[in-house]
Protein backbone atom coordinates (compact mmCIF):
# COMPACT_ATOMS: atom_id res chain seq x y z
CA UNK A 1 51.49 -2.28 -35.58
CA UNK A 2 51.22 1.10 -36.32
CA UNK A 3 50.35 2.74 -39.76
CA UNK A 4 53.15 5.03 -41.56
CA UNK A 5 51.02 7.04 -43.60
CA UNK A 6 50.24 10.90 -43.98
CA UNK A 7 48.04 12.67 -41.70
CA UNK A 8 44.66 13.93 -42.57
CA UNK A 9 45.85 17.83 -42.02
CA UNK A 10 43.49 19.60 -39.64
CA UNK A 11 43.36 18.54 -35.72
CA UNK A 12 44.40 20.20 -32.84
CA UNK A 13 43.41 23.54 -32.08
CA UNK A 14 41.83 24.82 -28.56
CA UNK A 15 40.11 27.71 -27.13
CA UNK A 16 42.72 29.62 -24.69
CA UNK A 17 40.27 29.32 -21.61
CA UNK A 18 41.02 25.71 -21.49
CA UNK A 19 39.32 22.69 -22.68
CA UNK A 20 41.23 20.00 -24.99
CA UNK A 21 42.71 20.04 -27.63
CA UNK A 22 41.54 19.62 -31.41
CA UNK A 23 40.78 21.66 -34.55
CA UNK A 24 38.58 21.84 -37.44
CA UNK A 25 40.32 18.48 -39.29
CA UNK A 26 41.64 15.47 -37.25
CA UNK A 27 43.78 12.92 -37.30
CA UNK A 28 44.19 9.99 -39.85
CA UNK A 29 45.63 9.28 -42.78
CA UNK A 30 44.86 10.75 -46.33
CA UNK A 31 41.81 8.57 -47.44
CA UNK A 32 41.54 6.66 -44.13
CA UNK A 33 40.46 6.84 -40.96
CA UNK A 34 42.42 5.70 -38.00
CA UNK A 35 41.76 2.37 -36.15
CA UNK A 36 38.64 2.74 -34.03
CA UNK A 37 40.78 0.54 -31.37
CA UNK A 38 43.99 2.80 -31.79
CA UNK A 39 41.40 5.90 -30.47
CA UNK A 40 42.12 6.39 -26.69
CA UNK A 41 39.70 6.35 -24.26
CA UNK A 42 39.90 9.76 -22.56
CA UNK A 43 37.35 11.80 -22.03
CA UNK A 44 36.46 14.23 -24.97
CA UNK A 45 36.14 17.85 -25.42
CA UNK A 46 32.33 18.00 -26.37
CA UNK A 47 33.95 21.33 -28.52
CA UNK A 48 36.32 19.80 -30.70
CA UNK A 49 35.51 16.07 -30.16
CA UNK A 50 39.52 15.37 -29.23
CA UNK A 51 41.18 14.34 -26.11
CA UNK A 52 43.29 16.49 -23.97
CA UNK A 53 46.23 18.30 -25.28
CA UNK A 54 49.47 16.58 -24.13
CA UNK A 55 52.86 18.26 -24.18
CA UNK A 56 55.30 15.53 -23.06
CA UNK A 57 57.73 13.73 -25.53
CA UNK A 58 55.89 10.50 -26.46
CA UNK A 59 57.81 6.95 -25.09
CA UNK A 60 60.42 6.43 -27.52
CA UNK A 61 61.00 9.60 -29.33
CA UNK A 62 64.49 10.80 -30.27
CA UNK A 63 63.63 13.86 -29.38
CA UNK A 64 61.59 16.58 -27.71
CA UNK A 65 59.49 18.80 -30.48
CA UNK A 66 58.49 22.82 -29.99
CA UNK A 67 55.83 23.22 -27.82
CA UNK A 68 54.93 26.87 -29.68
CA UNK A 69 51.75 27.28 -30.19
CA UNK A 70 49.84 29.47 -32.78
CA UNK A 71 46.90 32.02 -32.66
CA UNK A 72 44.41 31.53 -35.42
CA UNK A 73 42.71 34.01 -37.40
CA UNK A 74 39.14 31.59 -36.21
CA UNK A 75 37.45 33.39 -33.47
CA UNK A 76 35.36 31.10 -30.75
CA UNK A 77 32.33 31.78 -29.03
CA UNK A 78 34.16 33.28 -25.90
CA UNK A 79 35.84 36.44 -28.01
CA UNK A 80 39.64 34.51 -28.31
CA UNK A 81 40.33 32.80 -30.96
CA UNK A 82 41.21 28.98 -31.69
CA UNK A 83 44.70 27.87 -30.96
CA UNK A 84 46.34 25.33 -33.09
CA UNK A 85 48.31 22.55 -31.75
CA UNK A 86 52.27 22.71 -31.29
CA UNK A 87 54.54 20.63 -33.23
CA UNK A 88 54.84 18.17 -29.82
CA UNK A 89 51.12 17.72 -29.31
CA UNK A 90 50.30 16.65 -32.94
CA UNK A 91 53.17 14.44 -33.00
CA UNK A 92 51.47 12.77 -29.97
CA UNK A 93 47.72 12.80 -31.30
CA UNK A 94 48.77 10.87 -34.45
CA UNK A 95 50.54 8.32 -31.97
CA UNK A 96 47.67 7.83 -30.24
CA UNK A 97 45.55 8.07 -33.02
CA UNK A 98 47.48 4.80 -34.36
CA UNK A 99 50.05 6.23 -36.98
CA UNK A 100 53.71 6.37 -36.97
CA UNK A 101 55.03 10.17 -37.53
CA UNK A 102 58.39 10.93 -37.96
CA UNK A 103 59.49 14.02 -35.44
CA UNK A 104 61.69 15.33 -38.71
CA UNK A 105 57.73 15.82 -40.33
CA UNK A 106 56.07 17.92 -37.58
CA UNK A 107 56.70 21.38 -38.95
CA UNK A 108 55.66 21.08 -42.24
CA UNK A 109 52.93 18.91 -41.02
CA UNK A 110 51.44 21.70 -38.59
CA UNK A 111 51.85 24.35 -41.13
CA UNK A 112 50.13 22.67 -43.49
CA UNK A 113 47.68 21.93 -41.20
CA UNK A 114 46.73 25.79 -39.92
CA UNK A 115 47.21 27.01 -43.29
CA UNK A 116 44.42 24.50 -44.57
CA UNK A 117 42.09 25.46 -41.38
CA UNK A 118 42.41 28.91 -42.07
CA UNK A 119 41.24 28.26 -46.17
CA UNK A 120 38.57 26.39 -45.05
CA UNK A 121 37.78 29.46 -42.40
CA UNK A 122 37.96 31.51 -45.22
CA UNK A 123 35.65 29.46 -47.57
CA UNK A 124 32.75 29.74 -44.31
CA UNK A 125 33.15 33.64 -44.57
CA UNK A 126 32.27 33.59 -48.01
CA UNK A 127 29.14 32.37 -47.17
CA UNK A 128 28.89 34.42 -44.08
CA UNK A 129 29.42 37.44 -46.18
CA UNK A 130 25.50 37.08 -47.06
CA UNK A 131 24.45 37.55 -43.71
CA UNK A 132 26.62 40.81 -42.63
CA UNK A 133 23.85 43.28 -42.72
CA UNK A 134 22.53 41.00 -39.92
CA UNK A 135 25.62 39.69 -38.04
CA UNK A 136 29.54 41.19 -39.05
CA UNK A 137 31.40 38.78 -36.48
CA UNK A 138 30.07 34.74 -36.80
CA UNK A 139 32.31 32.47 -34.53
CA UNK A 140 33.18 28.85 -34.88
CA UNK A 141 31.90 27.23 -31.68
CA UNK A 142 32.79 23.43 -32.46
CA UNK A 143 33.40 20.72 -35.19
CA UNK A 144 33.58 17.43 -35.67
CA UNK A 145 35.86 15.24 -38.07
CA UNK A 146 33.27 12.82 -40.21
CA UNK A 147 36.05 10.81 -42.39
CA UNK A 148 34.43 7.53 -42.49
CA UNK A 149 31.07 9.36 -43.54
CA UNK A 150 31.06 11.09 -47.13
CA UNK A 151 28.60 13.93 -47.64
CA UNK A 152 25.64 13.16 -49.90
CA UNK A 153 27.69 15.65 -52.59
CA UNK A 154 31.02 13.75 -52.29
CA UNK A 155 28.73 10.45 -52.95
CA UNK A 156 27.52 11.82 -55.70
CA UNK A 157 30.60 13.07 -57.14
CA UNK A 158 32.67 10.10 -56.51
CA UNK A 159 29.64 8.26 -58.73
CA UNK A 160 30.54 10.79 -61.65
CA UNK A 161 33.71 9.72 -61.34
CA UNK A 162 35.52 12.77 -59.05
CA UNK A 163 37.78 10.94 -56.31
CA UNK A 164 36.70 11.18 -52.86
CA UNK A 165 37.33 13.80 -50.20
CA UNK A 166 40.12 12.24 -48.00
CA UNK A 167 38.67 14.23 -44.74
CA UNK A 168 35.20 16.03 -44.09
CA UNK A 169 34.49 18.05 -41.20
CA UNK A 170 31.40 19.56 -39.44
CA UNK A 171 31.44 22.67 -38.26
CA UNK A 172 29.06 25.13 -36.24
CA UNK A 173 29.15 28.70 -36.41
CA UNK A 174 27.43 31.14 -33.99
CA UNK A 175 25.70 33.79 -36.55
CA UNK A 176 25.52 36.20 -33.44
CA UNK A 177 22.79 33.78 -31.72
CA UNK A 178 21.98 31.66 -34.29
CA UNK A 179 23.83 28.57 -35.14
CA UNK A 180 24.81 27.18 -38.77
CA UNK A 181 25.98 24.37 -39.56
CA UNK A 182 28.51 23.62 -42.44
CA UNK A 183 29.76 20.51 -44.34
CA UNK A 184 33.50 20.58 -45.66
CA UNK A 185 35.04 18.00 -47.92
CA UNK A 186 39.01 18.25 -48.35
CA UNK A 187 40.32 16.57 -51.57
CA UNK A 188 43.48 16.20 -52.62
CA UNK A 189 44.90 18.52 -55.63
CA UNK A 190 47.09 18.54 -58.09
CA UNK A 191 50.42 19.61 -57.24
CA UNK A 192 51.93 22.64 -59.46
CA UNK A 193 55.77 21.81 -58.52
CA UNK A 194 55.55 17.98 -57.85
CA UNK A 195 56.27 17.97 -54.63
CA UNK A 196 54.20 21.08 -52.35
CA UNK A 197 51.07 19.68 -51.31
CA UNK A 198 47.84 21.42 -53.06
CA UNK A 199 44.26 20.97 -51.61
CA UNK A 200 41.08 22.09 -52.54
CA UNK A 201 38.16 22.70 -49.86
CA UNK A 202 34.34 22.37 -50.42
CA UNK A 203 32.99 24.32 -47.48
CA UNK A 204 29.19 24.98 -47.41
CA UNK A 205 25.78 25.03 -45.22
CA UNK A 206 23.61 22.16 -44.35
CA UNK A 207 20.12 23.04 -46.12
CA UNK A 208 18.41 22.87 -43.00
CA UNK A 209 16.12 25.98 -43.45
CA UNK A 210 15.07 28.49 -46.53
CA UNK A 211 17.85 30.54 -45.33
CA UNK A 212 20.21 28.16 -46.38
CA UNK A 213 18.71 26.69 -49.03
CA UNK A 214 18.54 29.70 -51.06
CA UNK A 215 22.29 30.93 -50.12
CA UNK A 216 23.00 27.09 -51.77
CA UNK A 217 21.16 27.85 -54.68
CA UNK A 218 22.00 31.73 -55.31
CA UNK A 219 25.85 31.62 -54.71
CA UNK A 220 26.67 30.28 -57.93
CA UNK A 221 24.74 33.56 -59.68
CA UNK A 222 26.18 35.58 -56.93
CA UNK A 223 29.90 34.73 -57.72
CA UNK A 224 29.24 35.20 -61.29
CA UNK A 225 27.89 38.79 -60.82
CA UNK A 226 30.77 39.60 -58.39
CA UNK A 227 28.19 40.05 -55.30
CA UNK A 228 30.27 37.92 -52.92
CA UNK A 229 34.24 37.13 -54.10
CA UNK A 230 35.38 33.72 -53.88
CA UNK A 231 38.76 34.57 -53.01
């Protein structure tokens, strides 16, 4: 049986050259991955870790969705930027994926989604922002949805009590030759209205070098003094 749950918002987008489909969040459910044995068995795009993009109404839908498709503001590594999925493909990906969507969802669901990949795009160029004297145009060149594997930060704040992330997401980005990586935890917010969705994003670098451990450790004094702006 399938699951009738909401999607984790962020799957789906693809370069224009070609390649499959998928963007910077998958599928799943808020707070839960999909079934490892609802997962098809397609070959993956070693880009965006997600199976080819498929157009055609699923077996059993009422009816067809758009097959629009919109340009991101997320550059890739060949000069174009990302493409996120139409309303038809992610309605398809969350079939396959194991859930049950309802076609009368799509729309809002795939705005949501690109509006919360382009915040979380926006959260990387904060960082970025340190490093402009030495590159002005960083790229994302892939990512890869983690659910199933908190971050040693959203361990630790679960264990002071915060609730978990209900997606993270790894992402690479091409500092003009040299690649980053990033960690980003999505959590659920609170909603101002009751009803529109609210999320909050925790994007930031892997300490993997100096580099980035001192961006982690000087950000907070460099938000304060208004050297980089958080928004």
């Amino acid at each position: 049986a399938r699951s009738r749950t909401r999607p984790r918002f962020m799957a789906g987008t693809e370069q224009p050259s070609g390649g499959g489909g998928g963007c910077p969040v998958g599928f799943g459910s808020i707070g839960t991955a999909a079934p490892v044995a609802c997962v098809g068995q397609a070959a993956l795009n070693k880009l965006n870790n997600m199976e080819t993009p498929n157009q055609q109404p699923a077996p059993g839908q009422p009816y067809a969705l758009p097959k629009g498709r919109v340009e991101s503001s997320i550059p890739t590594s060949n000069g174009s930027n990302w493409i996120y999925p139409s309303e038809q493909m992610f309605f398809n990906a969350m079939r396959r994926k194991g859930w049950d969507p309802t076609v009368e969802d799509m729309a809002a669901v795939v705005q949501i989604h690109n509006a919360v990949n382009e915040r979380a795009w926006h959260q990387v160029l904060v960082w970025e922002r340190l490093h402009e004297s030495v590159c002005d145009n960083p790229r994302l060149v892939r990512f890869q949805g983690k659910p199933t594997e908190p971050t040693p930060k959203a361990r630790v704040m679960q264990l002071l009590g915060y609730a978990p992330p209900f997606d993270r997401h790894d992402w690479v980005v091409d500092r003009c030759g040299t690649e980053v990586s990033y960690l980003i935890d999505f959590y659920r917010g609170k909603s101002r209205d009751g009803y529109s969705p609210s999320f909050h994003i925790d994007a930031r670098p892997v300490i993997d070098s100096p580099s980035t451990f001192m961006d982690r450790a000087m950000m907070p004094l460099y938000k304060a003094f208004g050297v980089v702006k958080a928004n």
